[in-house]
PDB file of N, CA and C in Angstrom:
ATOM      1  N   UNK A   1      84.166 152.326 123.439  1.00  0.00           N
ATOM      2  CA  UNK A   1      84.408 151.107 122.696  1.00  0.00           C
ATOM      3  C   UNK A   1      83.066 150.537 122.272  1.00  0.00           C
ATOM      4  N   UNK A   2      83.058 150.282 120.972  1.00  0.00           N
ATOM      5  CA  UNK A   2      81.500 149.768 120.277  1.00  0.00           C
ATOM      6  C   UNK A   2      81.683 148.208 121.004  1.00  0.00           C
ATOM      7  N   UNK A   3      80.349 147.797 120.905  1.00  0.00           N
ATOM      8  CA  UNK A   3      80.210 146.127 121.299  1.00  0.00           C
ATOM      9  C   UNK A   3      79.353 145.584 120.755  1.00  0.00           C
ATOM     10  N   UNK A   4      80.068 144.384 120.017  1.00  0.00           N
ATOM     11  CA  UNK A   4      78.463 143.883 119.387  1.00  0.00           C
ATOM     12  C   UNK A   4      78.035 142.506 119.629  1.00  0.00           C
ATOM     13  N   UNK A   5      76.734 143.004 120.040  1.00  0.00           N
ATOM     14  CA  UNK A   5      75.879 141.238 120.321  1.00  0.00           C
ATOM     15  C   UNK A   5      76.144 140.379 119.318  1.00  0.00           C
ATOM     16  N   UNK A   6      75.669 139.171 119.675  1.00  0.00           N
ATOM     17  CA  UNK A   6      76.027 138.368 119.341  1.00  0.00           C
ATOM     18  C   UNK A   6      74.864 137.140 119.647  1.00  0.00           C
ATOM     19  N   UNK A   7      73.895 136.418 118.897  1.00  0.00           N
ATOM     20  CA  UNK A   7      72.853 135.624 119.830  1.00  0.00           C
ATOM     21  C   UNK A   7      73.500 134.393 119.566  1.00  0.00           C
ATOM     22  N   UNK A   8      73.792 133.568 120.471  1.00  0.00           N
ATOM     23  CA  UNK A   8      74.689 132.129 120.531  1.00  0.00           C
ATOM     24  C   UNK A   8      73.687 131.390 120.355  1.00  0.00           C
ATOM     25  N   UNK A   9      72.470 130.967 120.597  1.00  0.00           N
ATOM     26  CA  UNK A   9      71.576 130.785 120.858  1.00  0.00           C
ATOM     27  C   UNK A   9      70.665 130.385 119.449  1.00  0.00           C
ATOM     28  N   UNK A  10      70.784 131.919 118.616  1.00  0.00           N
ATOM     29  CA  UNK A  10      70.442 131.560 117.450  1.00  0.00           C
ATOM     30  C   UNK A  10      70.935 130.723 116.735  1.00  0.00           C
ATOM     31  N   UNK A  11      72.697 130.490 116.705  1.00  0.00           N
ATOM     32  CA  UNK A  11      73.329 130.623 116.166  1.00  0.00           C
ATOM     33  C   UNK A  11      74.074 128.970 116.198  1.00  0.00           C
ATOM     34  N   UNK A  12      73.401 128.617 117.829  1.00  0.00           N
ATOM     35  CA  UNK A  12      73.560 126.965 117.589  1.00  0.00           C
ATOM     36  C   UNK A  12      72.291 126.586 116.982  1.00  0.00           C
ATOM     37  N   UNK A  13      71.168 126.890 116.661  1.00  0.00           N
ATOM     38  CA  UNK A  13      69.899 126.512 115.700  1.00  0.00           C
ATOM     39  C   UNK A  13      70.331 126.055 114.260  1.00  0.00           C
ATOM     40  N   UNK A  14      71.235 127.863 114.262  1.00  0.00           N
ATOM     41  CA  UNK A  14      71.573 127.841 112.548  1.00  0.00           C
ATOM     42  C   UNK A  14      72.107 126.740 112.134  1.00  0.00           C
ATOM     43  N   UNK A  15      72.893 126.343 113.336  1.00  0.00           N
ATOM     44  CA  UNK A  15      74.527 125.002 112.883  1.00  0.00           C
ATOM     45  C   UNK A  15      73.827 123.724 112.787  1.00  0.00           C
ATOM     46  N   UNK A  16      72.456 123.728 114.158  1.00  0.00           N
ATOM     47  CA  UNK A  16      72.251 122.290 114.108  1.00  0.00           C
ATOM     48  C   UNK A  16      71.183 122.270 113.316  1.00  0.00           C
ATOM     49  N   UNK A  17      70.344 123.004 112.441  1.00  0.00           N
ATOM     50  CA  UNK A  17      69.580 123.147 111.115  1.00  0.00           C
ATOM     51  C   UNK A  17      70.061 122.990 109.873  1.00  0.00           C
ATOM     52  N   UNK A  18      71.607 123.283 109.696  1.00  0.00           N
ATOM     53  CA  UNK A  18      72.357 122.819 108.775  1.00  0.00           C
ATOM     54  C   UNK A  18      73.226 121.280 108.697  1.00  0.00           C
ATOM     55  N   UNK A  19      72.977 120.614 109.483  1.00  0.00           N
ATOM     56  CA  UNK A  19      73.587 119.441 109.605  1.00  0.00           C
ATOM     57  C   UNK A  19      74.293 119.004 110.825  1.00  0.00           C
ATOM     58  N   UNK A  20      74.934 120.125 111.476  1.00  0.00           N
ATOM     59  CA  UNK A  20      75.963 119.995 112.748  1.00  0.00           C
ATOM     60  C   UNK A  20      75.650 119.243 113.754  1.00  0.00           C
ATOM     61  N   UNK A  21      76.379 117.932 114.309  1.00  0.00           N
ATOM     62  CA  UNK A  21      75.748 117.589 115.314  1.00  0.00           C
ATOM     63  C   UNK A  21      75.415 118.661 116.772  1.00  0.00           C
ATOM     64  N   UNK A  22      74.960 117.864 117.743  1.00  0.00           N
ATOM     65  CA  UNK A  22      74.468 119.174 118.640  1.00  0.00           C
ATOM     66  C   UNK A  22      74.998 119.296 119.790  1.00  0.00           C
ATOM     67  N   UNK A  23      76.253 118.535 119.819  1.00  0.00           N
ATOM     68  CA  UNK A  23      77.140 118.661 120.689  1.00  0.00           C
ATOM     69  C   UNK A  23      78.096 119.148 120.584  1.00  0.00           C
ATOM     70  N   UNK A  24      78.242 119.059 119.008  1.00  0.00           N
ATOM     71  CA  UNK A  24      79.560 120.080 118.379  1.00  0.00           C
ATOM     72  C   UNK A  24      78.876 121.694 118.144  1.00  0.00           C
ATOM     73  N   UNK A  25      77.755 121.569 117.827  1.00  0.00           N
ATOM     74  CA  UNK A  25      77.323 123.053 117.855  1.00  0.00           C
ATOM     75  C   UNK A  25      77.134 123.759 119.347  1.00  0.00           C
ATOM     76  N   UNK A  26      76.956 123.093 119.931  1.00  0.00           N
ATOM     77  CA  UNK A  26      77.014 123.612 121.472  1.00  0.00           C
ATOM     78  C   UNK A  26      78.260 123.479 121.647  1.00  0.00           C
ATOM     79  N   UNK A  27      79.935 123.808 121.470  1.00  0.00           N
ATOM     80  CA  UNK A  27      80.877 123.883 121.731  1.00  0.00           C
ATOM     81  C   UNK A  27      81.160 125.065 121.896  1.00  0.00           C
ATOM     82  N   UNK A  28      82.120 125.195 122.602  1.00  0.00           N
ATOM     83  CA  UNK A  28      82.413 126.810 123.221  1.00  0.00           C
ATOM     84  C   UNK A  28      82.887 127.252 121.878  1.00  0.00           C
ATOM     85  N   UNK A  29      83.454 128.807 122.042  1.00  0.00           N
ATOM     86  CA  UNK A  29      83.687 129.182 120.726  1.00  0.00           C
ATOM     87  C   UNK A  29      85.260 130.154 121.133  1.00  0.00           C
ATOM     88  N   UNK A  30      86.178 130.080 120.241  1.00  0.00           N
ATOM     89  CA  UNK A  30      87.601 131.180 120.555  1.00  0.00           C
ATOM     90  C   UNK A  30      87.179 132.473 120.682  1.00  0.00           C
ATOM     91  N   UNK A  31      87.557 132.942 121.906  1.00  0.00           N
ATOM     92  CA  UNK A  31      87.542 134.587 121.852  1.00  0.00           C
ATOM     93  C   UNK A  31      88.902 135.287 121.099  1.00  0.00           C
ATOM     94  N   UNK A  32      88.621 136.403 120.932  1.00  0.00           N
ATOM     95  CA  UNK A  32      90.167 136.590 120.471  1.00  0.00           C
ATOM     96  C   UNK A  32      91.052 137.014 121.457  1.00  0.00           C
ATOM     97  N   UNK A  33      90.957 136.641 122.565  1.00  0.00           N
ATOM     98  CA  UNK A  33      91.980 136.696 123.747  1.00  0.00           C
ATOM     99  C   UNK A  33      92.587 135.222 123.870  1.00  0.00           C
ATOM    100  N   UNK A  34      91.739 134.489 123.400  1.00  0.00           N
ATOM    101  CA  UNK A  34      92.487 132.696 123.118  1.00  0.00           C
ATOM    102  C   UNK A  34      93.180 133.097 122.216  1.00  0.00           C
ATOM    103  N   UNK A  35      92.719 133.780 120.554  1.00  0.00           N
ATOM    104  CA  UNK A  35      93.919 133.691 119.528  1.00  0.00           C
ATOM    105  C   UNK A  35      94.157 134.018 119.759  1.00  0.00           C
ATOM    106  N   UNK A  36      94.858 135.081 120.777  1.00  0.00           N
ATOM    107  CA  UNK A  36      96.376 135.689 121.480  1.00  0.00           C
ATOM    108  C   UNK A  36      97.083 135.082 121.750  1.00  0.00           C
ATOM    109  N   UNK A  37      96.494 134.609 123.104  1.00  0.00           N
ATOM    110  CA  UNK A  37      97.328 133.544 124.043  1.00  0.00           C
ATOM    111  C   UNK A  37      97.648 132.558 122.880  1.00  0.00           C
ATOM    112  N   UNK A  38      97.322 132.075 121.757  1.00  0.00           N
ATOM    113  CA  UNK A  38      97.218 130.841 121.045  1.00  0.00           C
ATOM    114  C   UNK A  38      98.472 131.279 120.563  1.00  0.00           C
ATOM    115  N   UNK A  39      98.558 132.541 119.479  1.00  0.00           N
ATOM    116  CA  UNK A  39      99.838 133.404 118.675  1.00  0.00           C
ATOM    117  C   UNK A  39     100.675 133.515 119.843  1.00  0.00           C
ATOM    118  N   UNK A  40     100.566 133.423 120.754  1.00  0.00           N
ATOM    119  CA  UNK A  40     101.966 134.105 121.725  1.00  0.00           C
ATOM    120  C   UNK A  40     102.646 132.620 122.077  1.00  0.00           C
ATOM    121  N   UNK A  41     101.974 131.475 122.193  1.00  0.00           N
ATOM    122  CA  UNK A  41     102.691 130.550 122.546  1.00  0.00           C
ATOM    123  C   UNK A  41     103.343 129.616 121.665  1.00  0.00           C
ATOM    124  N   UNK A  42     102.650 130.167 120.453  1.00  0.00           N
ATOM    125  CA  UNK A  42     103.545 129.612 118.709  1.00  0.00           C
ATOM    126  C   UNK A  42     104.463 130.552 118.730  1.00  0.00           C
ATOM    127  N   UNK A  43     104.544 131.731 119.159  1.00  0.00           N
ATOM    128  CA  UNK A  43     105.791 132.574 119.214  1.00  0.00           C
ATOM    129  C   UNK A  43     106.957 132.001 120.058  1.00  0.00           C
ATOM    130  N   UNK A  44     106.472 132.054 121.130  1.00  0.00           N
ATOM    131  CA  UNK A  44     107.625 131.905 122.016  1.00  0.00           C
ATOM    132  C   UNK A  44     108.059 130.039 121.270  1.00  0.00           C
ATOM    133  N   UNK A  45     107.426 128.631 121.329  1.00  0.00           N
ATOM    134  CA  UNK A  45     108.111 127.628 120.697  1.00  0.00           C
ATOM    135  C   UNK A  45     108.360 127.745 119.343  1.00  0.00           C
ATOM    136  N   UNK A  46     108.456 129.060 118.838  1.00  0.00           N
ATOM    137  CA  UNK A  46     108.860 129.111 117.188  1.00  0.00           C
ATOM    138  C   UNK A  46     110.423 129.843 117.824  1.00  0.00           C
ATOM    139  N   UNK A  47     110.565 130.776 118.465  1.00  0.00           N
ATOM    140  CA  UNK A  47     111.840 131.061 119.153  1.00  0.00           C
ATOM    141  C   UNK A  47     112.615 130.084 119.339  1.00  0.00           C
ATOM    142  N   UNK A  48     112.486 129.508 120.493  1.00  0.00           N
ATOM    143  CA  UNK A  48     113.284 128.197 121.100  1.00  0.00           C
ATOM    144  C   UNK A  48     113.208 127.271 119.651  1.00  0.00           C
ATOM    145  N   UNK A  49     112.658 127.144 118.982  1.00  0.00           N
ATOM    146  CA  UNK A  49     113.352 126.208 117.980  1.00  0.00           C
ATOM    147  C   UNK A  49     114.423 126.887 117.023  1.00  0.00           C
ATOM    148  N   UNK A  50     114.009 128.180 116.589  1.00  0.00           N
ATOM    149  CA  UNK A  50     115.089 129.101 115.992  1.00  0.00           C
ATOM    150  C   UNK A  50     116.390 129.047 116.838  1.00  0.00           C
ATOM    151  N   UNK A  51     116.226 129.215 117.793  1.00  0.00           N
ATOM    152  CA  UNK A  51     117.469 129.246 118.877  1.00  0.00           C
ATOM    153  C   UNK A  51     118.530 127.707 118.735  1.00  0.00           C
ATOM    154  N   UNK A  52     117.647 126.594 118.870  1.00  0.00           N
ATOM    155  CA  UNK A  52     118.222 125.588 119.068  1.00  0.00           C
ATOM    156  C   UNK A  52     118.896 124.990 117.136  1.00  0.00           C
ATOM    157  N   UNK A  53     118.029 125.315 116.339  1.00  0.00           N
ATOM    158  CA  UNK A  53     118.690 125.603 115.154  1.00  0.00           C
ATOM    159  C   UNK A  53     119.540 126.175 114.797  1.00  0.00           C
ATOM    160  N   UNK A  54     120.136 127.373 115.250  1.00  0.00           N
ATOM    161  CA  UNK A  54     121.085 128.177 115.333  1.00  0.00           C
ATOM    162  C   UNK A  54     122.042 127.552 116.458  1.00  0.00           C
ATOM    163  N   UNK A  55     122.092 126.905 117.089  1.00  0.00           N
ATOM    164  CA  UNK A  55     122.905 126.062 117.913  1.00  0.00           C
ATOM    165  C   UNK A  55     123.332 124.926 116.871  1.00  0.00           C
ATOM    166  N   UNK A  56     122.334 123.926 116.420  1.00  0.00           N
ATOM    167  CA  UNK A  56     122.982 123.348 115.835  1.00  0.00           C
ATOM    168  C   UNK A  56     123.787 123.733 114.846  1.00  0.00           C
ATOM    169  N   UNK A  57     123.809 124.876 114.117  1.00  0.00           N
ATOM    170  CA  UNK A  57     124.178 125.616 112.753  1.00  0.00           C
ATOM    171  C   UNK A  57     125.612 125.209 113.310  1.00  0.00           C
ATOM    172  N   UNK A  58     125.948 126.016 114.268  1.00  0.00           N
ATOM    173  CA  UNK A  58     127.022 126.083 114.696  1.00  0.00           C
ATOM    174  C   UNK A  58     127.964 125.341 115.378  1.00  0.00           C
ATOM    175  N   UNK A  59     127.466 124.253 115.755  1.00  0.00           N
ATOM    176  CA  UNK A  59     127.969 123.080 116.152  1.00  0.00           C
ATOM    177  C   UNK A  59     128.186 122.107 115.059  1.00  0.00           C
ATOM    178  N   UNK A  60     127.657 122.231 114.006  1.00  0.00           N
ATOM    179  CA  UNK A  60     127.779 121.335 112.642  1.00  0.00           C
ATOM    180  C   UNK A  60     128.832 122.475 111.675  1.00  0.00           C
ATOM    181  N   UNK A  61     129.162 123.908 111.671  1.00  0.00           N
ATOM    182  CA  UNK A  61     130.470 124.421 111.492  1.00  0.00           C
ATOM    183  C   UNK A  61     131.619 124.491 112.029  1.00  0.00           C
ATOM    184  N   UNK A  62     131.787 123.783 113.523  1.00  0.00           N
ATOM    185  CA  UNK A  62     132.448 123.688 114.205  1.00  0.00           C
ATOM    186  C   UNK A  62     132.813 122.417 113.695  1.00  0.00           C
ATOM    187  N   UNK A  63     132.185 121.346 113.630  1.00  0.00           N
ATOM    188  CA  UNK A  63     132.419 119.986 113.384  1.00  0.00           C
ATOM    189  C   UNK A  63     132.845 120.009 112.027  1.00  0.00           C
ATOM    190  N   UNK A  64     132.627 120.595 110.876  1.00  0.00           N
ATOM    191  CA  UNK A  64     132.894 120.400 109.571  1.00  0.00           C
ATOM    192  C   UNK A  64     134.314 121.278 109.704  1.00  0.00           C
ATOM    193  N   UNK A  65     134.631 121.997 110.334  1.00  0.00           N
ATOM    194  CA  UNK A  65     136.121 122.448 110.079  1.00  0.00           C
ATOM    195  C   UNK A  65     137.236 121.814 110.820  1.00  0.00           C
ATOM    196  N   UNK A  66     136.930 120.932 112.101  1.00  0.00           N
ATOM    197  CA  UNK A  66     137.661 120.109 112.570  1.00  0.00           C
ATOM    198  C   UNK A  66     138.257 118.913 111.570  1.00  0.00           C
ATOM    199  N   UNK A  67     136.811 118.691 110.823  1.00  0.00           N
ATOM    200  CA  UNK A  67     137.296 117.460 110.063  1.00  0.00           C
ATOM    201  C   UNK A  67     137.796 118.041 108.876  1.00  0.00           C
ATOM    202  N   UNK A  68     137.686 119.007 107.801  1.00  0.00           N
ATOM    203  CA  UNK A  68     138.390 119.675 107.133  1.00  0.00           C
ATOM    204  C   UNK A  68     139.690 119.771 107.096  1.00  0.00           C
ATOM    205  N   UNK A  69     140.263 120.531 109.006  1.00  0.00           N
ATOM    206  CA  UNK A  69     141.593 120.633 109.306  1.00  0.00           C
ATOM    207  C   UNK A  69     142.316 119.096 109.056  1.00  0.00           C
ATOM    208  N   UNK A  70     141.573 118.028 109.908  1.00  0.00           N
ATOM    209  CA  UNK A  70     142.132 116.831 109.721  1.00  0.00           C
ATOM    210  C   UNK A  70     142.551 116.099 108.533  1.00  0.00           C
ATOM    211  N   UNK A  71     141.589 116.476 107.400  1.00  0.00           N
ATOM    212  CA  UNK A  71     141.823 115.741 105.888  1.00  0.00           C
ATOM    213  C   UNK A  71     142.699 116.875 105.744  1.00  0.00           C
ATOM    214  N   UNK A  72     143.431 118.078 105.585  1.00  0.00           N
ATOM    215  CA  UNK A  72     144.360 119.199 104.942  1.00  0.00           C
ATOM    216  C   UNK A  72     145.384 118.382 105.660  1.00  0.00           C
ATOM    217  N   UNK A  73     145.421 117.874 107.011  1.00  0.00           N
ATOM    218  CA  UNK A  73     146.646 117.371 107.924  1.00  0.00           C
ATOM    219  C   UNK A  73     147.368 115.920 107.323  1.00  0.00           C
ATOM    220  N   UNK A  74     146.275 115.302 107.034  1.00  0.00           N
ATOM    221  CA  UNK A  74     146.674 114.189 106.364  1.00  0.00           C
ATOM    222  C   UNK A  74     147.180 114.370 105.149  1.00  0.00           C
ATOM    223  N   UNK A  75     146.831 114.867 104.163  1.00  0.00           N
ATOM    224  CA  UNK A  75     147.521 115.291 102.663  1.00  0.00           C
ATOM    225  C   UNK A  75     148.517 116.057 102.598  1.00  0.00           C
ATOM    226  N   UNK A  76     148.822 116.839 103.625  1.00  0.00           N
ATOM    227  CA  UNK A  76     149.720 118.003 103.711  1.00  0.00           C
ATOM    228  C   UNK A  76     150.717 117.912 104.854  1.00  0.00           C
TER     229      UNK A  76
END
């Protein structure tokens, strides 16, 4: 597996030579094992909301044909 350096060091110079304050340039930085963990936990609460949407779907077709039956009952 290749690996490549990286000088942090330089690299808060570069930020706080360009304007950055130097507390924000000294901030940690995302590995891409955070954007994992980050994508996996928008996954899983993008699920559970699909899920609970699909609950309601169906609880609001349930409810619209009750009341359907009821207005056909009354006219008919």
């Amino acid at each position: 597996m290749t690996t490549i350096t990286f000088d942090t060091h330089k690299f808060i110079r570069t930020l706080k030579d360009a304007g950055v304050s130097e507390v924000q340039a000294e901030s940690d930085l995302a590995t891409k094992r955070d954007i994992v963990d980050l994508r996996r936990d928008i996954d899983v609460r993008f699920e559970r909301v699909d899920g609970e949407l699909k609950l309601n779907l169906w609880m609001l077709g349930v409810l619209l044909a009750g009341v359907i039956s009821l207005v056909l009952k009354a006219f008919f």
